[in-house]
PDB file of N, CA and C in Angstrom:
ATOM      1  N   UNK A   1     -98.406 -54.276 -36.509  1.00  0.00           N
ATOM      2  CA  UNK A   1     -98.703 -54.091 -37.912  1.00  0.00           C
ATOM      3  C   UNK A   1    -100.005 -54.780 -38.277  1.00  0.00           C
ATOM      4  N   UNK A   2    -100.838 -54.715 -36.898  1.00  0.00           N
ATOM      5  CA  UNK A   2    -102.089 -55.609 -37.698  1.00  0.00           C
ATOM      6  C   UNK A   2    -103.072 -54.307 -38.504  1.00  0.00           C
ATOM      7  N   UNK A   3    -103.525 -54.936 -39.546  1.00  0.00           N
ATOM      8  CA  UNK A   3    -104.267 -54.295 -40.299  1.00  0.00           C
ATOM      9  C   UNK A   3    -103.867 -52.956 -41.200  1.00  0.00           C
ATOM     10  N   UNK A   4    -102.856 -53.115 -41.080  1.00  0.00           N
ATOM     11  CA  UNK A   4    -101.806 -52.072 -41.833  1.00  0.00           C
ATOM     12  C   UNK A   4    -101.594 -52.622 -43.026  1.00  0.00           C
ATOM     13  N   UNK A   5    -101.418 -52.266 -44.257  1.00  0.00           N
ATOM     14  CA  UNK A   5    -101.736 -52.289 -45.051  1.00  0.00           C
ATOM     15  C   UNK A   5    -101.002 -51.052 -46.006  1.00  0.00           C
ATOM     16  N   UNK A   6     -99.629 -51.445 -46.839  1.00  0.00           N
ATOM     17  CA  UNK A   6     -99.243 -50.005 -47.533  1.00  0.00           C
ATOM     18  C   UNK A   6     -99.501 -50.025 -48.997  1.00  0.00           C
ATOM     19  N   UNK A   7     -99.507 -48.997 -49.379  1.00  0.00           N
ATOM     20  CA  UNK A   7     -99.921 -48.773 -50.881  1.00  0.00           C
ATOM     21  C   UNK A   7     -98.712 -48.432 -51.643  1.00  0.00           C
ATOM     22  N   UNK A   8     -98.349 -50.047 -52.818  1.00  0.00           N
ATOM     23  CA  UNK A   8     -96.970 -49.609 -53.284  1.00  0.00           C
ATOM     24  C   UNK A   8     -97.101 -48.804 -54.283  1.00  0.00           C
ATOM     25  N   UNK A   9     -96.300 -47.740 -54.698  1.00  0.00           N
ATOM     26  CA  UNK A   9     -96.592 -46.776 -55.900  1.00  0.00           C
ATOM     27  C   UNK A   9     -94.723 -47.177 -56.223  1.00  0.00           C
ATOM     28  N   UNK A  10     -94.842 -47.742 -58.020  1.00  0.00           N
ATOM     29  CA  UNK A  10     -93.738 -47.570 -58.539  1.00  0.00           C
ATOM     30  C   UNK A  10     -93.405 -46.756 -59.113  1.00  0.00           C
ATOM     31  N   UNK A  11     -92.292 -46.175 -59.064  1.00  0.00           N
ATOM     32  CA  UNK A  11     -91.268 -45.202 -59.624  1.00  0.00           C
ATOM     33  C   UNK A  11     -91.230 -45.174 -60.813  1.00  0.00           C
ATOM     34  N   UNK A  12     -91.492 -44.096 -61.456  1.00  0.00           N
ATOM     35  CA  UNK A  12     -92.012 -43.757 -62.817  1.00  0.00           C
ATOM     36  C   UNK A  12     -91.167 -42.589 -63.256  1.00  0.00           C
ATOM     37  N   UNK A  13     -90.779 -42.491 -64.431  1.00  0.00           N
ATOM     38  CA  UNK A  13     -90.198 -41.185 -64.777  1.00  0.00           C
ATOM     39  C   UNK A  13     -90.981 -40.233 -65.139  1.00  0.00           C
ATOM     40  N   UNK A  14     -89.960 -38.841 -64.339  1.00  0.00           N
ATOM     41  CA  UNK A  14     -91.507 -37.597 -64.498  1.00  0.00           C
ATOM     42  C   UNK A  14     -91.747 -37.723 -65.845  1.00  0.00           C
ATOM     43  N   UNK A  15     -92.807 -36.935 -65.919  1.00  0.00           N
ATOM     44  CA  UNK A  15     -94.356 -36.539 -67.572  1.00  0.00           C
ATOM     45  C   UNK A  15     -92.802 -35.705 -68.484  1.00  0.00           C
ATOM     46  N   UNK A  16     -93.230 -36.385 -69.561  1.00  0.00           N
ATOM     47  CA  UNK A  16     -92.287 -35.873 -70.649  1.00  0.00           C
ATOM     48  C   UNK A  16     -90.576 -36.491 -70.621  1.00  0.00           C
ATOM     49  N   UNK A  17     -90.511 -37.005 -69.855  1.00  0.00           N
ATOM     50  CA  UNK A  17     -88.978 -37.773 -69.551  1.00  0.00           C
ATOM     51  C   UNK A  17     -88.295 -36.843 -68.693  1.00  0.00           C
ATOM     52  N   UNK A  18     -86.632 -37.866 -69.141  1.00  0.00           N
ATOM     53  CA  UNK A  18     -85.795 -37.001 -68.289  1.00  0.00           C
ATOM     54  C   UNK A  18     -84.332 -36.007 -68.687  1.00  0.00           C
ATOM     55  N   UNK A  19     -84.107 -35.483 -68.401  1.00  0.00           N
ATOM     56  CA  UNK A  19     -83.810 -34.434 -69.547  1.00  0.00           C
ATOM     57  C   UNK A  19     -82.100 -35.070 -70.374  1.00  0.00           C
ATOM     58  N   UNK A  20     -82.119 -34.428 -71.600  1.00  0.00           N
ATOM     59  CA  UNK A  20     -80.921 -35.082 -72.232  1.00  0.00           C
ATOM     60  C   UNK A  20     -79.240 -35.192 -71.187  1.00  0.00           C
ATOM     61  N   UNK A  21     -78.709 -36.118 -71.374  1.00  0.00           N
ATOM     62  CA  UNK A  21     -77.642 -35.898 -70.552  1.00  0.00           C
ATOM     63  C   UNK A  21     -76.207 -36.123 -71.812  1.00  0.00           C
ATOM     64  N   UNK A  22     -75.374 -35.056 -71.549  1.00  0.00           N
ATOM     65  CA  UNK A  22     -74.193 -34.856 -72.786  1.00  0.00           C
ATOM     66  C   UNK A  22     -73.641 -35.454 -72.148  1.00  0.00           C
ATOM     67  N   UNK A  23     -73.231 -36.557 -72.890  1.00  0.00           N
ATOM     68  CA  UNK A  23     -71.997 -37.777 -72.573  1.00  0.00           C
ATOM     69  C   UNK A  23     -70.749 -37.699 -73.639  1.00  0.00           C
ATOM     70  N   UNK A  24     -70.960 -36.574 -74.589  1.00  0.00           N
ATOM     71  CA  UNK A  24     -69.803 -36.434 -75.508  1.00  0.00           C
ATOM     72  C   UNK A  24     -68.733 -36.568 -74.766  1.00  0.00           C
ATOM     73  N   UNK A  25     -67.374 -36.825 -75.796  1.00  0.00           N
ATOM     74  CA  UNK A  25     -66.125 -36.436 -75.010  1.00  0.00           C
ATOM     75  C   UNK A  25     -65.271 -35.545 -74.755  1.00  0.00           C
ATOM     76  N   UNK A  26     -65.215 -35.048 -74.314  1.00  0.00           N
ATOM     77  CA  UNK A  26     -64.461 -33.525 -73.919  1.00  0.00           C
ATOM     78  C   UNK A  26     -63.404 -33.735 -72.930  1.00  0.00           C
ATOM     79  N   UNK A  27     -62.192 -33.068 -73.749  1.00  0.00           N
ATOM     80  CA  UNK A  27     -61.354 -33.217 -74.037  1.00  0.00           C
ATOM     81  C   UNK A  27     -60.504 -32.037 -72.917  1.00  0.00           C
ATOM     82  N   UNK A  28     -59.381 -31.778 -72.610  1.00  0.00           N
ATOM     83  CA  UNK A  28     -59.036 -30.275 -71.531  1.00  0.00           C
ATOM     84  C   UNK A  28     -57.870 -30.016 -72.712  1.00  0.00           C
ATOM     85  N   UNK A  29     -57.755 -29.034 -72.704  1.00  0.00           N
ATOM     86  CA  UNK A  29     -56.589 -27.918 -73.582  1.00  0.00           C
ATOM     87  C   UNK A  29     -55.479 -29.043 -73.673  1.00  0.00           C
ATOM     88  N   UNK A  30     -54.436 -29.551 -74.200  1.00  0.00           N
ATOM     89  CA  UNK A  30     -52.768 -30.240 -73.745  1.00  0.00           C
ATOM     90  C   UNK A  30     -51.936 -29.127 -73.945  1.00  0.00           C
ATOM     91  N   UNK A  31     -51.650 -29.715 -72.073  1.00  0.00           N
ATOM     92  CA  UNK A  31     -50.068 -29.296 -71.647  1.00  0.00           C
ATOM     93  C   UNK A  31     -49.446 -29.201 -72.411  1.00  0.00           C
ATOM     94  N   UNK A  32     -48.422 -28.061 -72.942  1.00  0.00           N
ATOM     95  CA  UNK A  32     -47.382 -27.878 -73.807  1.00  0.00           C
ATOM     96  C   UNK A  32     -46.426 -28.733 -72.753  1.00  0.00           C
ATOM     97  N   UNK A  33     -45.623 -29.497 -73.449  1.00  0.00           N
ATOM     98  CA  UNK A  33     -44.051 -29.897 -73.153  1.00  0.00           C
ATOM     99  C   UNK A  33     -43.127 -28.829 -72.203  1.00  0.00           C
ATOM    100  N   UNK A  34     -43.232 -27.910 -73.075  1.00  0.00           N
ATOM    101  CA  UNK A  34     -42.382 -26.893 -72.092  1.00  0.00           C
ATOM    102  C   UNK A  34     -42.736 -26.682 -70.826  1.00  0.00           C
ATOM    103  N   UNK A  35     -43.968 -26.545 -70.931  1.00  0.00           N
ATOM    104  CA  UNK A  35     -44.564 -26.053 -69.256  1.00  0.00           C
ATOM    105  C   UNK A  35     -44.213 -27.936 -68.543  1.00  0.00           C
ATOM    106  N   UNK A  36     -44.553 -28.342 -68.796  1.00  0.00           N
ATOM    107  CA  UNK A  36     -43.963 -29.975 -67.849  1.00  0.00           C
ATOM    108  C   UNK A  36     -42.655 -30.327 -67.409  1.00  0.00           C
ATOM    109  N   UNK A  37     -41.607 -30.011 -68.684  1.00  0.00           N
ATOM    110  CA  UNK A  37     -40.549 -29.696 -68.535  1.00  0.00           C
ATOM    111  C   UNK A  37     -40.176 -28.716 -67.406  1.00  0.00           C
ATOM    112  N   UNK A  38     -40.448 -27.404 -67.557  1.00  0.00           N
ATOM    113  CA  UNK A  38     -40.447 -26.189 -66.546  1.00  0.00           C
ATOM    114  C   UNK A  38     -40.192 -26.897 -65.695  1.00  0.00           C
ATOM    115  N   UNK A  39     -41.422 -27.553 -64.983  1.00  0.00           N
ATOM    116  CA  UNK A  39     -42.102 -28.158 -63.781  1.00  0.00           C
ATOM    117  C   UNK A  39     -41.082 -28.734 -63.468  1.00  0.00           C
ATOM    118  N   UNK A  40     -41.071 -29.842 -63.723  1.00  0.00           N
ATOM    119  CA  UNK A  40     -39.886 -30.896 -63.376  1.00  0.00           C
ATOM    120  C   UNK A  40     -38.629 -30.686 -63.350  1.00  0.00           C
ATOM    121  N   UNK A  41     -38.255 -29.754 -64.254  1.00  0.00           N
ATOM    122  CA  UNK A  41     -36.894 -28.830 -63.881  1.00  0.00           C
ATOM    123  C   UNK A  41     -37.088 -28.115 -62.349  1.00  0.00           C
ATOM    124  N   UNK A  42     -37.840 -27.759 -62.290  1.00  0.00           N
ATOM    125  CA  UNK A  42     -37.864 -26.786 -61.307  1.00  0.00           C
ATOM    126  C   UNK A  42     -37.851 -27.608 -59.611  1.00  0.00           C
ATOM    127  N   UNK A  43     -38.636 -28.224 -60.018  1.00  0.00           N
ATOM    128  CA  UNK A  43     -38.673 -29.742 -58.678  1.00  0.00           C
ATOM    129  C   UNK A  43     -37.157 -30.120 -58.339  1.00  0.00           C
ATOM    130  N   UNK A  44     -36.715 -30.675 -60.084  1.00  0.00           N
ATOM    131  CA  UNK A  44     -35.225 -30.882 -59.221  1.00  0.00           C
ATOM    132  C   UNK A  44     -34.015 -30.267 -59.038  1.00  0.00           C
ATOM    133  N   UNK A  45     -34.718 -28.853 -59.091  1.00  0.00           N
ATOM    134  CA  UNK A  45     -33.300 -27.862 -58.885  1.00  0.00           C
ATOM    135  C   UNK A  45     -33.556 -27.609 -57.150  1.00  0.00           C
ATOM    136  N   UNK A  46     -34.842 -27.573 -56.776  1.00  0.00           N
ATOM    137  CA  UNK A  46     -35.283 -27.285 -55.563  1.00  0.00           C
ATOM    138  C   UNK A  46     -34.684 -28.527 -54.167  1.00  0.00           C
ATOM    139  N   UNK A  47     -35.066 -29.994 -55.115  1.00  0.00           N
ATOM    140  CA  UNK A  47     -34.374 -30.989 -54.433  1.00  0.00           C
ATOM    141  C   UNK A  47     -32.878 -30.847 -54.830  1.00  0.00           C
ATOM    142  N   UNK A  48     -32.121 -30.420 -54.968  1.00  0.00           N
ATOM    143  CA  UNK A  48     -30.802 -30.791 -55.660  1.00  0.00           C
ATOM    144  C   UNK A  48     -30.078 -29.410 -54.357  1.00  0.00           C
ATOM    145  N   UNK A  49     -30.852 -28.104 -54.563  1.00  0.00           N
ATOM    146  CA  UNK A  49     -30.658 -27.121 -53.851  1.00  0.00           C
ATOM    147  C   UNK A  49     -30.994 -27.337 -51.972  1.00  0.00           C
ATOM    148  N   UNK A  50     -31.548 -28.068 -51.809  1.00  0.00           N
ATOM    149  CA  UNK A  50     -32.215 -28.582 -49.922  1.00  0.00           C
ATOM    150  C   UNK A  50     -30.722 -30.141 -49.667  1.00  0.00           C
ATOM    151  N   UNK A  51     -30.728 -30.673 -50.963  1.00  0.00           N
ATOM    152  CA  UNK A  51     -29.629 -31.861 -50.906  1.00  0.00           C
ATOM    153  C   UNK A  51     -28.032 -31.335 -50.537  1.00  0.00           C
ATOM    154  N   UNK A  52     -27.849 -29.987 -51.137  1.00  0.00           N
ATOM    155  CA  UNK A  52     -26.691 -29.224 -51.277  1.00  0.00           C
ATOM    156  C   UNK A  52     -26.465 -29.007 -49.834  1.00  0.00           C
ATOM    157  N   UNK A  53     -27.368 -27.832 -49.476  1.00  0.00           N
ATOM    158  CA  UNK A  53     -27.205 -27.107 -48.231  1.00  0.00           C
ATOM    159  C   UNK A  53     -27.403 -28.216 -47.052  1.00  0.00           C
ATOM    160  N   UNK A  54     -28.320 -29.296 -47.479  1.00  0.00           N
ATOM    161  CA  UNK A  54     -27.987 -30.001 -46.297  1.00  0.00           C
ATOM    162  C   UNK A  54     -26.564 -30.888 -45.878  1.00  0.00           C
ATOM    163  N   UNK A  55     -26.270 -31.208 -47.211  1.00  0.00           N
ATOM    164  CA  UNK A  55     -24.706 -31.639 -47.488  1.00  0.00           C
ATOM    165  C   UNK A  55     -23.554 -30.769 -46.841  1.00  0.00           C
ATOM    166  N   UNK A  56     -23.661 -29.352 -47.104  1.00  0.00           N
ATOM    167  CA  UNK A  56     -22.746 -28.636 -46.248  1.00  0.00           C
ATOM    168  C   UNK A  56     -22.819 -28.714 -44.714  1.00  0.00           C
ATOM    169  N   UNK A  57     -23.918 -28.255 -44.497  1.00  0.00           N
ATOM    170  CA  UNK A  57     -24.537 -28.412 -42.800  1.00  0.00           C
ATOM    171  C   UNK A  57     -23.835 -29.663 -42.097  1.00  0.00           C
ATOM    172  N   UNK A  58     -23.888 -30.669 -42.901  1.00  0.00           N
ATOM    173  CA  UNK A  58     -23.609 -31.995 -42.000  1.00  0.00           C
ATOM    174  C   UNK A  58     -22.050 -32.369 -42.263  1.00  0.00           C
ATOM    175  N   UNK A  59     -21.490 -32.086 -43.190  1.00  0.00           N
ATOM    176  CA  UNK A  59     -20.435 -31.482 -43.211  1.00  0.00           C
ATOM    177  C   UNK A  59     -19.399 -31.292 -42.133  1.00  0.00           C
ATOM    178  N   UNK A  60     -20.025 -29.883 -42.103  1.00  0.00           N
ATOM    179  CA  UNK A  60     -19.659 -28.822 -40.748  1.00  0.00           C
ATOM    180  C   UNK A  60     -19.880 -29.547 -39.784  1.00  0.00           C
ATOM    181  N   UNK A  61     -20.662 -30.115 -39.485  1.00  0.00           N
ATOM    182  CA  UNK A  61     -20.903 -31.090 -37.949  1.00  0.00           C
ATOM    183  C   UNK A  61     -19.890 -31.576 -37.760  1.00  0.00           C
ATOM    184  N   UNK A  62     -19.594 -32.930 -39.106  1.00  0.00           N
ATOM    185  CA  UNK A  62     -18.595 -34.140 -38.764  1.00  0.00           C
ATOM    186  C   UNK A  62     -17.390 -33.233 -39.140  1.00  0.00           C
ATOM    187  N   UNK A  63     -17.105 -32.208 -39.276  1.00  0.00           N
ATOM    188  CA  UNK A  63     -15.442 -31.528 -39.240  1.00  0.00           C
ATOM    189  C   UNK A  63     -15.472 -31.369 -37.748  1.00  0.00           C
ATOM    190  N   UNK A  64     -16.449 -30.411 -37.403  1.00  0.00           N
ATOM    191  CA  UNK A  64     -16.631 -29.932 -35.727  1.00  0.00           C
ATOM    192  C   UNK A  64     -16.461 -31.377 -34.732  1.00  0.00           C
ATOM    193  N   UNK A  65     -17.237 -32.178 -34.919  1.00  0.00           N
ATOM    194  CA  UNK A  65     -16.877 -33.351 -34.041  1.00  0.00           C
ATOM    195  C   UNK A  65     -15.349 -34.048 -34.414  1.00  0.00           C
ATOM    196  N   UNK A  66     -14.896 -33.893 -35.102  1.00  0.00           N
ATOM    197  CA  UNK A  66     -13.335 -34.629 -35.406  1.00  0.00           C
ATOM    198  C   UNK A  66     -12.480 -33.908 -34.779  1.00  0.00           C
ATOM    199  N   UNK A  67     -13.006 -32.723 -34.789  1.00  0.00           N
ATOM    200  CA  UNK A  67     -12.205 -31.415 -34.041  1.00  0.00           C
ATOM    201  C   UNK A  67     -11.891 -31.564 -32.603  1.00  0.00           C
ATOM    202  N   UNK A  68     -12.994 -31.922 -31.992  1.00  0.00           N
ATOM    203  CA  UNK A  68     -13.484 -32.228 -30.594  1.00  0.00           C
ATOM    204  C   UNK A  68     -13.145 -33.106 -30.345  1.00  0.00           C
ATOM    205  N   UNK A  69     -13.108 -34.666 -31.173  1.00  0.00           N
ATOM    206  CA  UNK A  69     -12.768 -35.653 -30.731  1.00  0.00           C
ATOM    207  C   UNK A  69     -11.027 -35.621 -30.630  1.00  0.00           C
ATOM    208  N   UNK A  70     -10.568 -35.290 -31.488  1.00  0.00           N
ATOM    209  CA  UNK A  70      -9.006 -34.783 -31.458  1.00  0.00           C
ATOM    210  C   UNK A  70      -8.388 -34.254 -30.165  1.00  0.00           C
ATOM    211  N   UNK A  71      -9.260 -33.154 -29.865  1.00  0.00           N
ATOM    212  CA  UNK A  71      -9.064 -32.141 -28.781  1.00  0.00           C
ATOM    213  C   UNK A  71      -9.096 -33.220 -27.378  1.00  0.00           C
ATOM    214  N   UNK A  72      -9.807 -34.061 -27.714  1.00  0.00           N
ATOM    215  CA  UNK A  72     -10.026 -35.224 -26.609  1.00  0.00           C
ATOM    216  C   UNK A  72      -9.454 -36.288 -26.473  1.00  0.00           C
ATOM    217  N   UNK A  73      -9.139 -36.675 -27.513  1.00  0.00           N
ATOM    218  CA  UNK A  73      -8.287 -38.359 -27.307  1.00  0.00           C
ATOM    219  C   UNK A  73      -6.941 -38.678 -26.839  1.00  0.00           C
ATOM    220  N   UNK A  74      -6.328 -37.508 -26.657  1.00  0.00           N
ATOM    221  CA  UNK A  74      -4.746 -37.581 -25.626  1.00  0.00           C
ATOM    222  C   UNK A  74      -5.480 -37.905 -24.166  1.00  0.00           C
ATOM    223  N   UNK A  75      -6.053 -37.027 -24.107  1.00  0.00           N
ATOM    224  CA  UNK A  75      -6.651 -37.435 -22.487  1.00  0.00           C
ATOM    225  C   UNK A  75      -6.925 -38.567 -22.070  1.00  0.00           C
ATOM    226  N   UNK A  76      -8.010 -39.354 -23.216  1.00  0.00           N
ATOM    227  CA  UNK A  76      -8.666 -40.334 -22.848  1.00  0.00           C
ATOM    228  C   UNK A  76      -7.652 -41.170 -23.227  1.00  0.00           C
ATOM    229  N   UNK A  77      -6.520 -41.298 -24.286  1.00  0.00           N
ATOM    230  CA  UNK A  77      -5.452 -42.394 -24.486  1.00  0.00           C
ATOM    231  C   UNK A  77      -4.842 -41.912 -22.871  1.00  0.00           C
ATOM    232  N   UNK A  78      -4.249 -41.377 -22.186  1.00  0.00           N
ATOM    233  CA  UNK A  78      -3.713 -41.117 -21.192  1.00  0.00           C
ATOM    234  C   UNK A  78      -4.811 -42.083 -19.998  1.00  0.00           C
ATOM    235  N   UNK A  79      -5.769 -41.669 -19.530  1.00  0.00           N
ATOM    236  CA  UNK A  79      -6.863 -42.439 -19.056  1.00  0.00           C
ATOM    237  C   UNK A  79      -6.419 -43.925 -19.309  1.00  0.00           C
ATOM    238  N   UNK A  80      -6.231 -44.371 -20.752  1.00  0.00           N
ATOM    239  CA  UNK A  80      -6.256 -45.676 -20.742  1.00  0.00           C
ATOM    240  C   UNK A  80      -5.197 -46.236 -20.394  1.00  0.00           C
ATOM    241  N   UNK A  81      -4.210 -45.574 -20.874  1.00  0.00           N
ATOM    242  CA  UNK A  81      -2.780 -45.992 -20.274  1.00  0.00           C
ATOM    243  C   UNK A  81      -2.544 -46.229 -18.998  1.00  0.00           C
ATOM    244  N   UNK A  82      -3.143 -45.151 -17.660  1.00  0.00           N
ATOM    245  CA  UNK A  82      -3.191 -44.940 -17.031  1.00  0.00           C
ATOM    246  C   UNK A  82      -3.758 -46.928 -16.132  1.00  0.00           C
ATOM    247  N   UNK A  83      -4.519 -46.807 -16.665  1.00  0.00           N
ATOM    248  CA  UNK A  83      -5.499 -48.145 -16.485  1.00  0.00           C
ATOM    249  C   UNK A  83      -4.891 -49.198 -16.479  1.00  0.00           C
ATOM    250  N   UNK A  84      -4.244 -49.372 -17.842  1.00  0.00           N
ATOM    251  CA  UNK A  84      -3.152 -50.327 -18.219  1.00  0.00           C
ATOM    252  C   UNK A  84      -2.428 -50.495 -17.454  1.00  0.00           C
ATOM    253  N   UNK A  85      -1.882 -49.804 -17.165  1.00  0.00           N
ATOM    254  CA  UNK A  85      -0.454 -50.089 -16.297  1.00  0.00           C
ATOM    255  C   UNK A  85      -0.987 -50.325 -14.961  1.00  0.00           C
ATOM    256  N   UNK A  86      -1.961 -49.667 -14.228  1.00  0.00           N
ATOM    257  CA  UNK A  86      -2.508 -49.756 -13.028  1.00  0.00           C
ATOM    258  C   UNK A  86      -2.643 -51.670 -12.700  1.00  0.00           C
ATOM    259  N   UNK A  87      -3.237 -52.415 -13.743  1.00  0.00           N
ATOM    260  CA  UNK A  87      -3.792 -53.223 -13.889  1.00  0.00           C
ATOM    261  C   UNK A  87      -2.402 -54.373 -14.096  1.00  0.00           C
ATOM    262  N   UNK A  88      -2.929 -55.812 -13.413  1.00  0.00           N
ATOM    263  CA  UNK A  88      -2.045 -56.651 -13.272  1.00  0.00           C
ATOM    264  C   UNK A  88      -1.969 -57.371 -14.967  1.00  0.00           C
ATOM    265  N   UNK A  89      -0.887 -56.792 -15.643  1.00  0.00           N
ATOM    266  CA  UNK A  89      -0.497 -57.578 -17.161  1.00  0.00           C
ATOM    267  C   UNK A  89       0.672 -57.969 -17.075  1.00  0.00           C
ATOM    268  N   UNK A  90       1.176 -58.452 -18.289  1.00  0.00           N
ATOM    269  CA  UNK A  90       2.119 -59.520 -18.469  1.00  0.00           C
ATOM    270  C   UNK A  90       3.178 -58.534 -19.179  1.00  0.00           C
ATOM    271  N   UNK A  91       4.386 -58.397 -18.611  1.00  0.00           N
ATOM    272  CA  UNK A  91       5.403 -57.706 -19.559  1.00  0.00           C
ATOM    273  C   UNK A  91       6.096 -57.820 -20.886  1.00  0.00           C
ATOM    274  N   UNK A  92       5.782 -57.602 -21.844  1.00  0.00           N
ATOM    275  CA  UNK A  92       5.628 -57.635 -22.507  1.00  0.00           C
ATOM    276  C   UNK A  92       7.650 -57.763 -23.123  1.00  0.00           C
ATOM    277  N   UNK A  93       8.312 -56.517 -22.397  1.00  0.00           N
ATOM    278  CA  UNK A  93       9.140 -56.603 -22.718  1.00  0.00           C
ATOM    279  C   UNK A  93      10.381 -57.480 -22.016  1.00  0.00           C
ATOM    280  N   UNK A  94       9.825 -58.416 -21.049  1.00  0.00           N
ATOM    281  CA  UNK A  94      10.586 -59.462 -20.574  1.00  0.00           C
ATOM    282  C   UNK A  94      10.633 -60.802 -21.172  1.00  0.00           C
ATOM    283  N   UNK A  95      10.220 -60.944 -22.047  1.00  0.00           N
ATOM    284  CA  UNK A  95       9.415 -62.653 -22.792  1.00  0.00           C
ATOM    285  C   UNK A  95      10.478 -62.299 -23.341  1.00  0.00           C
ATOM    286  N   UNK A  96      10.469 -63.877 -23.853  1.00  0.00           N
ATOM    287  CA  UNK A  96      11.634 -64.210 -24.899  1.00  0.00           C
ATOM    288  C   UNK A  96      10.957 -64.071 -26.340  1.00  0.00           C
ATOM    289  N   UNK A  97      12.201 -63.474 -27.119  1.00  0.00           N
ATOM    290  CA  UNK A  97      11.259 -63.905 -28.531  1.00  0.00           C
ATOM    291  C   UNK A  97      11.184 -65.107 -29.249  1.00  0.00           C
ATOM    292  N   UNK A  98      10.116 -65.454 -29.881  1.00  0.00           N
ATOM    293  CA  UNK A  98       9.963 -66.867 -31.066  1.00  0.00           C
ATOM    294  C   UNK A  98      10.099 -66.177 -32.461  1.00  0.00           C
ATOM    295  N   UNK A  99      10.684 -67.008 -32.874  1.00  0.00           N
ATOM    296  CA  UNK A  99       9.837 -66.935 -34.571  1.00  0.00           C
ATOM    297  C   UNK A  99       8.922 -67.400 -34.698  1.00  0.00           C
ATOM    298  N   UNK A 100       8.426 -66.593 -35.605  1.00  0.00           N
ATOM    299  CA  UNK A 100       7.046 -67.446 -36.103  1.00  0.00           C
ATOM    300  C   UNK A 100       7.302 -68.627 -36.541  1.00  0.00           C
ATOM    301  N   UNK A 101       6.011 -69.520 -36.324  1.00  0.00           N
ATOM    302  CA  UNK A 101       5.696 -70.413 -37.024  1.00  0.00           C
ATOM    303  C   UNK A 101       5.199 -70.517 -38.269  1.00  0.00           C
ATOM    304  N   UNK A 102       6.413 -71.589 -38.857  1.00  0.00           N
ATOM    305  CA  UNK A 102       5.382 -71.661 -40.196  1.00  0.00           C
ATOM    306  C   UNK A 102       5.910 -73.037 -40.934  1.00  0.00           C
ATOM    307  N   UNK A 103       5.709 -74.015 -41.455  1.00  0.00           N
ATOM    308  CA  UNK A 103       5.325 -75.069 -42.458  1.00  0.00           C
ATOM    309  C   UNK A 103       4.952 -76.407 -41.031  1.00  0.00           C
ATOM    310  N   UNK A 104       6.273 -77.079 -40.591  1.00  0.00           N
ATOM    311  CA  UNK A 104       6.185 -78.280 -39.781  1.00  0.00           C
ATOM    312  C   UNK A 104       5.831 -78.121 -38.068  1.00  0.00           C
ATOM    313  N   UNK A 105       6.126 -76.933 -37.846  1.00  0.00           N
ATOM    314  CA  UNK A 105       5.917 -76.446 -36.645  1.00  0.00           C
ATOM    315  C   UNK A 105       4.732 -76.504 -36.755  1.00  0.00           C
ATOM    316  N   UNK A 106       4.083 -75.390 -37.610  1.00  0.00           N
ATOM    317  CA  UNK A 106       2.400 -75.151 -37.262  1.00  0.00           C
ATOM    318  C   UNK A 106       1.465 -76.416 -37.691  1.00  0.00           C
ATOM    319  N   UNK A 107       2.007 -77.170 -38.479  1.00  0.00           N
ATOM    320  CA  UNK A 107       1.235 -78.521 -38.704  1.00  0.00           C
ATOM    321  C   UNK A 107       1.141 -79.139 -37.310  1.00  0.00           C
ATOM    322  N   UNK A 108       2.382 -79.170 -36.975  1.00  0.00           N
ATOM    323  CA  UNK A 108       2.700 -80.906 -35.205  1.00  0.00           C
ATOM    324  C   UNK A 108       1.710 -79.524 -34.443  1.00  0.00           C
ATOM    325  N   UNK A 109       1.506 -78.573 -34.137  1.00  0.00           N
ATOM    326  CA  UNK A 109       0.464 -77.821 -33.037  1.00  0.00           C
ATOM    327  C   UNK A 109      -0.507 -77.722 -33.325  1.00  0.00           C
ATOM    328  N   UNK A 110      -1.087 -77.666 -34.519  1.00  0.00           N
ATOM    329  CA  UNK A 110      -1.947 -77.922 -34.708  1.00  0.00           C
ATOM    330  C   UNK A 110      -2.670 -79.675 -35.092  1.00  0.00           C
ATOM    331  N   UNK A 111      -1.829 -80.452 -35.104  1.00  0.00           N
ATOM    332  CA  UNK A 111      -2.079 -81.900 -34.994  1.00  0.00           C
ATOM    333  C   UNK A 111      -2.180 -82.154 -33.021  1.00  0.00           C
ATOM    334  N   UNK A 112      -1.679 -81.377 -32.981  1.00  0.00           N
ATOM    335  CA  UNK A 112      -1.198 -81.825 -30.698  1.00  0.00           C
ATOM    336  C   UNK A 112      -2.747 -81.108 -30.447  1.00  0.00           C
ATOM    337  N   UNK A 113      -3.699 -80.116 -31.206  1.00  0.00           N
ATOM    338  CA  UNK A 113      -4.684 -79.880 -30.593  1.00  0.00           C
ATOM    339  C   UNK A 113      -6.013 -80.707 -30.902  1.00  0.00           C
TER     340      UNK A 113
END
């Protein structure tokens, strides 16, 4: 940049100015009520109508799976039984019975722990 040298020219508004600018306020037509109303009616008949049909749909699922699960749970109670008994437990119907505990009894066992 030796000997360079620029020529500043300031920014001037063009000859005669610059042209008027309308800053009034202007205003747009108002929405009638009814037409907003419409609107918003109409929104939530549309959500209310997708809420419905999806309500039935899922519905139908959880009837269909209760159906199925029904159709299934003898088996699988059988399965478990099956298991049960396979398996080394305690007989249930050889024990002696107790009464329950209740006022001085359950105090002294629970004081002995």
């Amino acid at each position: 940049m030796v000997g360079y040298r620029q020529k500043w020219v300031q920014d001037l508004p063009p000859a005669g100015g610059f042209p008027k600018l309308t800053y009034a306020r202007t205003s747009t037509s108002p929405i009638p009520g009814a037409y907003i109303f419409a609107g918003v009616f109409s929104i939530m008949a549309v959500g209310t109508y997708i809420f419905f049909s999806d309500k039935v749909q899922r519905n139908a699922r959880e009837e269909e799976e209760k159906r199925r699960l029904s159709m299934i749970l003898p088996i699988l109670q059988a399965e478990n039984d099956i298991n049960f008994l396979a398996s080394p437990h305690k007989n249930v119907y050889f024990t002696r019975w107790m009464p329950p505990q209740t006022g001085k009894r359950t105090a002294a066992l629970l004081r002995d722990l």
